[in-house]
Structures are given as structure tokens and as C-alpha cells.
PDB file of N, CA and C in Angstrom:
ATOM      1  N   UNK A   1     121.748 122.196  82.920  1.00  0.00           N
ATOM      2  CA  UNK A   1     121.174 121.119  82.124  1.00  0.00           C
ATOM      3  C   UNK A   1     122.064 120.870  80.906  1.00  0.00           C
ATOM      4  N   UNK A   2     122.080 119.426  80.718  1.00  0.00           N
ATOM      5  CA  UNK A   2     123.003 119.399  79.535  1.00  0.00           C
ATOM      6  C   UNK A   2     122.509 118.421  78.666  1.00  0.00           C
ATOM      7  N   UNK A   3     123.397 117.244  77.692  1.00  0.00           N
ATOM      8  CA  UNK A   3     123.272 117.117  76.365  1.00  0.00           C
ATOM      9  C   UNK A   3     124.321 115.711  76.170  1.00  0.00           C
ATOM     10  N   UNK A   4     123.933 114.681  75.971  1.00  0.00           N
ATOM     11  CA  UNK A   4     124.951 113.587  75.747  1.00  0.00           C
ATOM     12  C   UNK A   4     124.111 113.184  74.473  1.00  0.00           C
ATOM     13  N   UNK A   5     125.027 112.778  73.728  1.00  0.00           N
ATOM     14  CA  UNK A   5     124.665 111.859  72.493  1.00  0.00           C
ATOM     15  C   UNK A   5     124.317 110.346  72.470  1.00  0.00           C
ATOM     16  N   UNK A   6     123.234 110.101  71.997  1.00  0.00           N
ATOM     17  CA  UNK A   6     122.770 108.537  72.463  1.00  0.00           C
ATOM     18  C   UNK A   6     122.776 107.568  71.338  1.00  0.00           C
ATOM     19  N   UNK A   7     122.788 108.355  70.329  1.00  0.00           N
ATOM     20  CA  UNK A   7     122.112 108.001  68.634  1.00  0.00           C
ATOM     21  C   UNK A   7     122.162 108.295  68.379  1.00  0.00           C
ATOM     22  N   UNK A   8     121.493 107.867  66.816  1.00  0.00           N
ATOM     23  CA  UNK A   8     121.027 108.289  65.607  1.00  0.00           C
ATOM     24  C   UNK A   8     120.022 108.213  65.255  1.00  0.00           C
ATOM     25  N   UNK A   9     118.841 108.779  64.548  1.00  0.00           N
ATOM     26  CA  UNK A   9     117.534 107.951  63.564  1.00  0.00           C
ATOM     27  C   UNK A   9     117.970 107.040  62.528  1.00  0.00           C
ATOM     28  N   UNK A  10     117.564 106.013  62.986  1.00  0.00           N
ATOM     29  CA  UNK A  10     117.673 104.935  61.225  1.00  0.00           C
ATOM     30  C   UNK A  10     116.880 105.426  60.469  1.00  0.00           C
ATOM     31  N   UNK A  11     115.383 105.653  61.150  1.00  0.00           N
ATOM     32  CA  UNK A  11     114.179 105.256  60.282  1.00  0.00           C
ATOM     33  C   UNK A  11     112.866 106.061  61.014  1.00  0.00           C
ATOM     34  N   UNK A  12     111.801 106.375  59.981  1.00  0.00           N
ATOM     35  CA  UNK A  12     110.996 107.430  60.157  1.00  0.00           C
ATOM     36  C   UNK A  12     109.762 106.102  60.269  1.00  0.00           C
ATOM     37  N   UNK A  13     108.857 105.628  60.625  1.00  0.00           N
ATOM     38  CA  UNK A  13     107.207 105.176  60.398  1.00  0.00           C
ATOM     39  C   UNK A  13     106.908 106.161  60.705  1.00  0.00           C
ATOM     40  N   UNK A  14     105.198 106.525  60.139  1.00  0.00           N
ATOM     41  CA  UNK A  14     104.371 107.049  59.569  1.00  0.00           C
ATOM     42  C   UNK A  14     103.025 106.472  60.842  1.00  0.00           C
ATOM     43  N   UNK A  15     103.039 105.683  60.853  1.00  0.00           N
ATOM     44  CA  UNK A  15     101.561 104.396  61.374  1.00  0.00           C
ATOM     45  C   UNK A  15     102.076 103.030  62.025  1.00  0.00           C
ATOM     46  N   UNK A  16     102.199 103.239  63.515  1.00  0.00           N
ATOM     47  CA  UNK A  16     101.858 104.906  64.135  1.00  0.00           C
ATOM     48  C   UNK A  16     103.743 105.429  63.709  1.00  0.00           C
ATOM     49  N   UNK A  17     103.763 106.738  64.441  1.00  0.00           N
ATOM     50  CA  UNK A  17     104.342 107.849  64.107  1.00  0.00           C
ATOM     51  C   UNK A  17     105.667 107.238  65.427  1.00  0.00           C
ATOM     52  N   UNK A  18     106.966 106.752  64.815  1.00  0.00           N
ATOM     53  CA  UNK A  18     107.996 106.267  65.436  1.00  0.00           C
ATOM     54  C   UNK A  18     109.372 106.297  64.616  1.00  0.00           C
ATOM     55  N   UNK A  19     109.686 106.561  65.266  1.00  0.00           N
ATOM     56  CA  UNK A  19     111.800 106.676  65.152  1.00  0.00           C
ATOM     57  C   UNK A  19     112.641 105.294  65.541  1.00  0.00           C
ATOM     58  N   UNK A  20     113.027 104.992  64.603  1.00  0.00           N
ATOM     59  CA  UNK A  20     113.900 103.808  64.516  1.00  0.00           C
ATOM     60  C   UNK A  20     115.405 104.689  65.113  1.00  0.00           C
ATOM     61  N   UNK A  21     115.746 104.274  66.218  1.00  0.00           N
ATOM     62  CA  UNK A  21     117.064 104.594  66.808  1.00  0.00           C
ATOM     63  C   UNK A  21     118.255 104.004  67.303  1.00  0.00           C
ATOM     64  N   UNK A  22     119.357 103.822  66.466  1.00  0.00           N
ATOM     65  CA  UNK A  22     120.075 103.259  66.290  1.00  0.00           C
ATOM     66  C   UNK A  22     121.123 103.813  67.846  1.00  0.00           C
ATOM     67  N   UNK A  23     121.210 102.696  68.929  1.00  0.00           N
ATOM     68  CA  UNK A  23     121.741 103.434  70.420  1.00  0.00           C
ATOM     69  C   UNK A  23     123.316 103.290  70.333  1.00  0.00           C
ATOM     70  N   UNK A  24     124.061 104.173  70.557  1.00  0.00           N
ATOM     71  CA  UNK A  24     125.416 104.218  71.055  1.00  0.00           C
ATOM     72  C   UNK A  24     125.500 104.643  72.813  1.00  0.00           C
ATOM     73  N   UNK A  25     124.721 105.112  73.115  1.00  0.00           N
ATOM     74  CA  UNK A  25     124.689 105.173  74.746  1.00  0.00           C
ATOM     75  C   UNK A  25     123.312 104.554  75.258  1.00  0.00           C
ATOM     76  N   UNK A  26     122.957 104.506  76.421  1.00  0.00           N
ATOM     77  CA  UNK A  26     122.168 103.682  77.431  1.00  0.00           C
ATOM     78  C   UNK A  26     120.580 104.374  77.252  1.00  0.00           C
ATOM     79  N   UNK A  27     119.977 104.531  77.411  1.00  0.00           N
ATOM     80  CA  UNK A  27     118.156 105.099  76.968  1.00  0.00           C
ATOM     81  C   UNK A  27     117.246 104.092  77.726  1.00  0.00           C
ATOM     82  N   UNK A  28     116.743 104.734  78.773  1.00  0.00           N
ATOM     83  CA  UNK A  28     115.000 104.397  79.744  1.00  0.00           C
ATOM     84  C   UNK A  28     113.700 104.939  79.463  1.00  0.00           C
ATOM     85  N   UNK A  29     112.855 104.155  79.400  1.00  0.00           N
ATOM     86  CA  UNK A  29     111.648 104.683  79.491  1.00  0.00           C
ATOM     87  C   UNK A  29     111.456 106.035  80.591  1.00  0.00           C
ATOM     88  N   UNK A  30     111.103 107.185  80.257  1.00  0.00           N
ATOM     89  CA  UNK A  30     110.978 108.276  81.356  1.00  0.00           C
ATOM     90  C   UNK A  30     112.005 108.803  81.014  1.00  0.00           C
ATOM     91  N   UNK A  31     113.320 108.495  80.157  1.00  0.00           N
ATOM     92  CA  UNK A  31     114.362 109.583  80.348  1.00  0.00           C
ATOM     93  C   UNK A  31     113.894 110.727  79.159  1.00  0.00           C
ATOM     94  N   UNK A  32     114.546 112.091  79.232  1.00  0.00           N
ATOM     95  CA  UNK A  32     114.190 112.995  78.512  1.00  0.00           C
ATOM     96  C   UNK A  32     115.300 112.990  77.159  1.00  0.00           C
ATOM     97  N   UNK A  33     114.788 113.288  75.937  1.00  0.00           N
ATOM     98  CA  UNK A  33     115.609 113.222  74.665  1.00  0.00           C
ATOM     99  C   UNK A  33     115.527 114.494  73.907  1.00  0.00           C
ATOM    100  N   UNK A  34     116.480 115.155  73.494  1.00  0.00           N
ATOM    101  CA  UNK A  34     116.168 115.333  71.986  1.00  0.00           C
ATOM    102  C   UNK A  34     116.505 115.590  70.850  1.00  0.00           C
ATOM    103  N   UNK A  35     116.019 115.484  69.799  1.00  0.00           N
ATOM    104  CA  UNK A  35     116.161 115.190  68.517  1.00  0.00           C
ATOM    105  C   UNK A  35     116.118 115.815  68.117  1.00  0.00           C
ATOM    106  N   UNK A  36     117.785 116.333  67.122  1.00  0.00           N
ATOM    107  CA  UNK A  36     118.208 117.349  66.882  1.00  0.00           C
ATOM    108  C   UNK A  36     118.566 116.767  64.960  1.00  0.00           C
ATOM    109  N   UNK A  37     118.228 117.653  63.987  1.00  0.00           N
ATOM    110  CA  UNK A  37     119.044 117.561  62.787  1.00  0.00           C
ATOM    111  C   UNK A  37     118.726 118.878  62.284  1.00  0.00           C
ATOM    112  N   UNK A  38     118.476 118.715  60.534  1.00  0.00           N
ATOM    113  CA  UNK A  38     118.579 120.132  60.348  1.00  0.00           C
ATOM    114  C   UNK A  38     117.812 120.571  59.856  1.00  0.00           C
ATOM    115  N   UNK A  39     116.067 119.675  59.808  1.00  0.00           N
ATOM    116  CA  UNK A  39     115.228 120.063  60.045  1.00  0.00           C
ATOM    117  C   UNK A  39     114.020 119.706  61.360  1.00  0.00           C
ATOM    118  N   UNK A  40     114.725 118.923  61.898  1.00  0.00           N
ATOM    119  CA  UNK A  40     114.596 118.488  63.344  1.00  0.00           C
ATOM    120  C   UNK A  40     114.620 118.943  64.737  1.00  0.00           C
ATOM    121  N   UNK A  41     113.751 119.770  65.302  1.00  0.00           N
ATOM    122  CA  UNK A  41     114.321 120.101  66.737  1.00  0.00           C
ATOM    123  C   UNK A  41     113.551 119.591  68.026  1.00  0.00           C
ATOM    124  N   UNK A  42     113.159 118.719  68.444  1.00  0.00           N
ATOM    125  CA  UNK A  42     112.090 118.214  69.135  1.00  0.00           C
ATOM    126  C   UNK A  42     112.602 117.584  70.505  1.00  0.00           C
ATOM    127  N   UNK A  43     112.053 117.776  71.429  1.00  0.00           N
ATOM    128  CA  UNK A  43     112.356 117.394  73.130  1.00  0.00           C
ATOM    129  C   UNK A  43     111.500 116.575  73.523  1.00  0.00           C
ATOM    130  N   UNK A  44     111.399 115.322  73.825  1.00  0.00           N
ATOM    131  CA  UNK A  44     110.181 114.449  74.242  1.00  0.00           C
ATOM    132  C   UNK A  44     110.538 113.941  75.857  1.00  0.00           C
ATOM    133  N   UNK A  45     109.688 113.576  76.447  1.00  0.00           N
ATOM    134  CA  UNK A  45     109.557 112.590  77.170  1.00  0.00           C
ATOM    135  C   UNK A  45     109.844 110.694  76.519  1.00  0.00           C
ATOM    136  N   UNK A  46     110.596 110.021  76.551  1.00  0.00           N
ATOM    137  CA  UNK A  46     110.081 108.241  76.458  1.00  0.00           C
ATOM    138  C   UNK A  46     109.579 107.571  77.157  1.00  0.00           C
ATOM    139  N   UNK A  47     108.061 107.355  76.661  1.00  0.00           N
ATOM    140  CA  UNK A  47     106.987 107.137  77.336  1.00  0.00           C
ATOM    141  C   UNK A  47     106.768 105.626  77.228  1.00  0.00           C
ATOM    142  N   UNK A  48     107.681 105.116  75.992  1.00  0.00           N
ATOM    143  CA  UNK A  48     107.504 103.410  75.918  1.00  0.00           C
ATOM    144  C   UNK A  48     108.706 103.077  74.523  1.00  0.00           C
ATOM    145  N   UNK A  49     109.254 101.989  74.600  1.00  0.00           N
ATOM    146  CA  UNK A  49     110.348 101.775  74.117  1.00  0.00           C
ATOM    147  C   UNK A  49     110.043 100.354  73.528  1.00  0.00           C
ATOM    148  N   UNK A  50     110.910 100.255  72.126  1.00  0.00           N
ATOM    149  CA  UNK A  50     110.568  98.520  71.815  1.00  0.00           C
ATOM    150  C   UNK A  50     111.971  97.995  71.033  1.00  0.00           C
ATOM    151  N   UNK A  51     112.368  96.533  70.904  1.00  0.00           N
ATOM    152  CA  UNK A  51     113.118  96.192  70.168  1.00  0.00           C
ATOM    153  C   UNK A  51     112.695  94.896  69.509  1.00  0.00           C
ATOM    154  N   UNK A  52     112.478  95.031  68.387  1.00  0.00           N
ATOM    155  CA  UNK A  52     112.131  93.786  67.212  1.00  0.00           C
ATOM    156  C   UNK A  52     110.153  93.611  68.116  1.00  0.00           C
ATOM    157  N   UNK A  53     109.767  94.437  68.048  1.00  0.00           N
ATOM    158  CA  UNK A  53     107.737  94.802  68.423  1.00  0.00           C
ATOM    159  C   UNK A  53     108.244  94.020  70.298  1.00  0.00           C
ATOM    160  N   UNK A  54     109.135  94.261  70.907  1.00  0.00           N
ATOM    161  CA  UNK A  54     108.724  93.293  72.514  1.00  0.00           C
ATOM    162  C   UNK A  54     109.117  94.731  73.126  1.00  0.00           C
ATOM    163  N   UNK A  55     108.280  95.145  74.189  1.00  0.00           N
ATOM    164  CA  UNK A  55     108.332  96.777  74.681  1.00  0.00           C
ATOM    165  C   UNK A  55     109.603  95.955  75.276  1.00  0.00           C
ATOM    166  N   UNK A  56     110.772  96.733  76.062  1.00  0.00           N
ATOM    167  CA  UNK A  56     111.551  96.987  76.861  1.00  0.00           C
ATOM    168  C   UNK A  56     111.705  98.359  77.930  1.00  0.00           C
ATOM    169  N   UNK A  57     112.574  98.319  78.871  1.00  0.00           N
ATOM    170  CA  UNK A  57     112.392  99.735  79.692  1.00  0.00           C
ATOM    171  C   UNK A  57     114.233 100.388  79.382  1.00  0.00           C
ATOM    172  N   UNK A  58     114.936  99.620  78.913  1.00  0.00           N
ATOM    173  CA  UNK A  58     115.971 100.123  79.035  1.00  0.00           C
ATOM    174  C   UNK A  58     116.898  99.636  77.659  1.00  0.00           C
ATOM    175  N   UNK A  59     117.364 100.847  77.319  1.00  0.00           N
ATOM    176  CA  UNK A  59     117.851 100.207  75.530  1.00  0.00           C
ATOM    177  C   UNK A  59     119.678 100.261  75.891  1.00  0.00           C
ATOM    178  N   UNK A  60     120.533  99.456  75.562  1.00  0.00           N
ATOM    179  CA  UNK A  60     121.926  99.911  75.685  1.00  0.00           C
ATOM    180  C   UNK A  60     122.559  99.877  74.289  1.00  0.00           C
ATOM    181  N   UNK A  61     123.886 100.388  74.355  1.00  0.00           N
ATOM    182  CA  UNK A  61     124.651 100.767  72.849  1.00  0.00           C
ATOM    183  C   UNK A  61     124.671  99.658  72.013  1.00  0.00           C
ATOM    184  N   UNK A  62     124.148  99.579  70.950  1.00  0.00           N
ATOM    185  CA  UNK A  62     123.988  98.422  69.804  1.00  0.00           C
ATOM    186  C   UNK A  62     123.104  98.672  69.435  1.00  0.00           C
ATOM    187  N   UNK A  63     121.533  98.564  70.456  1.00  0.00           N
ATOM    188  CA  UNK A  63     120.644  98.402  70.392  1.00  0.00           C
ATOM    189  C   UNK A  63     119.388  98.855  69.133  1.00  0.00           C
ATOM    190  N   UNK A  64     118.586  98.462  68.479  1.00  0.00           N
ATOM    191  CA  UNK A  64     117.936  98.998  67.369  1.00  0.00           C
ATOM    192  C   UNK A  64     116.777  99.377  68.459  1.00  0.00           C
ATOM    193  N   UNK A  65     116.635 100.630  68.930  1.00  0.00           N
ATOM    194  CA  UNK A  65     114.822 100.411  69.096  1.00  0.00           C
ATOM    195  C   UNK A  65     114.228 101.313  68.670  1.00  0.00           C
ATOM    196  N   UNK A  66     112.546 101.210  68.912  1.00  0.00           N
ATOM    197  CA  UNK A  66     111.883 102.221  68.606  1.00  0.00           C
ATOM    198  C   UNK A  66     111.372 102.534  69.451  1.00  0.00           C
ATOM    199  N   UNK A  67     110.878 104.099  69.391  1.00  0.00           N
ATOM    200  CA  UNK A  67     110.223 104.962  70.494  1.00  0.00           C
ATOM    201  C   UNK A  67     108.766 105.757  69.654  1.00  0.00           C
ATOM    202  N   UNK A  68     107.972 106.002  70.032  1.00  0.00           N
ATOM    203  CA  UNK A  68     107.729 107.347  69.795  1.00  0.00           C
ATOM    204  C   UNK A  68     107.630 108.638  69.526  1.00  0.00           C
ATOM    205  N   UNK A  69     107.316 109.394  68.443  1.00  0.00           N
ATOM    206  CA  UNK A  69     107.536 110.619  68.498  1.00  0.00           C
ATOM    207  C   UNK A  69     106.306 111.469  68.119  1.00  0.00           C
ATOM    208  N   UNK A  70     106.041 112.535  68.366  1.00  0.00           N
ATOM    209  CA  UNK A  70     105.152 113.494  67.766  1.00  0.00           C
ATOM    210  C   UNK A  70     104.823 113.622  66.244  1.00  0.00           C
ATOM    211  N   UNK A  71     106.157 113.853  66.029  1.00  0.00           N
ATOM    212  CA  UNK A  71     105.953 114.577  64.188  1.00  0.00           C
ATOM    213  C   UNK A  71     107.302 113.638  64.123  1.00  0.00           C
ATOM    214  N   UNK A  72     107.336 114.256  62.549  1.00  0.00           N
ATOM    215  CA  UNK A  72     108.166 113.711  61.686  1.00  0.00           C
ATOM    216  C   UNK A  72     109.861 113.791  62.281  1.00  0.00           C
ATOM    217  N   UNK A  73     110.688 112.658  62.103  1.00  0.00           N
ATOM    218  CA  UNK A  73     112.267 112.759  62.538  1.00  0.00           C
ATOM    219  C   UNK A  73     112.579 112.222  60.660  1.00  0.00           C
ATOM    220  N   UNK A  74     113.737 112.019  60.909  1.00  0.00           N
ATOM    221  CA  UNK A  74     114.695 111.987  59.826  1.00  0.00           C
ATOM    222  C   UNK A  74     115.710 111.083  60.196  1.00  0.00           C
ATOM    223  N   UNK A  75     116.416 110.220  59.236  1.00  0.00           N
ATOM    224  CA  UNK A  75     116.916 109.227  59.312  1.00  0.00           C
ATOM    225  C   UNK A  75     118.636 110.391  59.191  1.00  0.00           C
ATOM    226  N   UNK A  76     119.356 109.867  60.210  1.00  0.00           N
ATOM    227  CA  UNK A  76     120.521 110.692  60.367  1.00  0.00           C
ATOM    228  C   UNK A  76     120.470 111.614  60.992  1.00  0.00           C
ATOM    229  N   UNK A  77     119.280 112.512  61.738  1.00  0.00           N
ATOM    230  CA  UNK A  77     119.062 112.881  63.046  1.00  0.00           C
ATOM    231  C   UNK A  77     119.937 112.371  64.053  1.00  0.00           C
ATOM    232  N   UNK A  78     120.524 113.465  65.299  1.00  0.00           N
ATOM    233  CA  UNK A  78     121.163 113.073  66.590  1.00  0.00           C
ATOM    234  C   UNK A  78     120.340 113.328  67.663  1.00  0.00           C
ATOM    235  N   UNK A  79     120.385 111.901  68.310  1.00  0.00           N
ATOM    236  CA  UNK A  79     119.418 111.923  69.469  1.00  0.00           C
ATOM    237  C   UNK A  79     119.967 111.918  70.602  1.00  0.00           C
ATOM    238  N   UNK A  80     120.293 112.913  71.742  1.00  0.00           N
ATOM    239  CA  UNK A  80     120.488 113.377  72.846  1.00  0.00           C
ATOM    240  C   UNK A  80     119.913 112.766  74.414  1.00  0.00           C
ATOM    241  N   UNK A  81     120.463 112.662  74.785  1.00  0.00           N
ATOM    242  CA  UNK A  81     119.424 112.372  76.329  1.00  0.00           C
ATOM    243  C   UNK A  81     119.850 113.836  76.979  1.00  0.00           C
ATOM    244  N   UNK A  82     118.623 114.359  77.414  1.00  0.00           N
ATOM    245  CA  UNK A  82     118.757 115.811  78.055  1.00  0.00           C
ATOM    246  C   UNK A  82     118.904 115.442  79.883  1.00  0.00           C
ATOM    247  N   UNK A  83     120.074 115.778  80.698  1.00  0.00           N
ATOM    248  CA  UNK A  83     120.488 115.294  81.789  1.00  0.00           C
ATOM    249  C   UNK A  83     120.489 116.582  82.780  1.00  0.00           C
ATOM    250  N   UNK A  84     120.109 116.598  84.117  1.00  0.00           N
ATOM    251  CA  UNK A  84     119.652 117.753  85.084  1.00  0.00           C
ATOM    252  C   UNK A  84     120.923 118.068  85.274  1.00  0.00           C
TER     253      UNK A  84
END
């Protein structure tokens, strides 16, 4: 199992609880991530994806979107896609 770099965090919301992610590689709904900084260590599932509030299923490099997360991320966080 391994580890590609996809991003960054721009941006933390609160309500609801989402990561602004700034994409340099490709990101699907269902693919596995995670979010690594240096108080950050978290592995999710992406269970739903958006760019400017319109859901999408597939984000590519440029892309601003937001996802979901559990708890708190951090802006400058590296976000990973975890690959079999």
C-alpha cells in the first residue's frame, strides 16, 4: 500500500466540518486519503466532493474542492490518496 500526494488544505470550516483542498493530482468520490501535517494524521474514506457548493465525483489538478472530514485539518496540511 502506498502514498501519492494530491494536495494541500487551503481551509478549515467548522459548520459543517470540511477541508478546502487545493488539488495537484486527480481525487474521486470513494477514493481513500490521508491527511497528514504536524498536527494532523487522519485516513478517510470521500464520501462526497464539491466545487464552488455543486457536488462533483471527480476533482482534477487546479481544482478548489471541498470534502469532508471528521475533526479538525489545517490549512497547509498534505493530502495523500492512499493506493492498494
Amino acid at each position: 500500500m502506498g502514498e501519492v500526494e494530491i494536495g494541500k488544505v487551503t481551509d478549515f470550516f467548522a459548520k459543517p466540518v470540511a477541508a478546502g483542498i487545493e488539488l495537484s493530482g486527480t481525487l474521486k468520490v470513494g477514493d481513500r486519503v490521508h491527511i497528514k501535517g504536524s498536527t494532523t494524521d487522519m485516513e478517510i474514506t470521500v464520501e462526497s466532493m464539491q466545487v464552488e457548493r455543486a457536488s462533483i465525483t471527480e476533482g482534477k489538478p487546479g481544482d478548489l474542492v471541498g470534502i469532508k472530514v471528521p475533526d479538525r485539518v489545517r490549512p497547509g496540511d498534505t493530502v495523500y490518496k492512499v493506493t492498494e
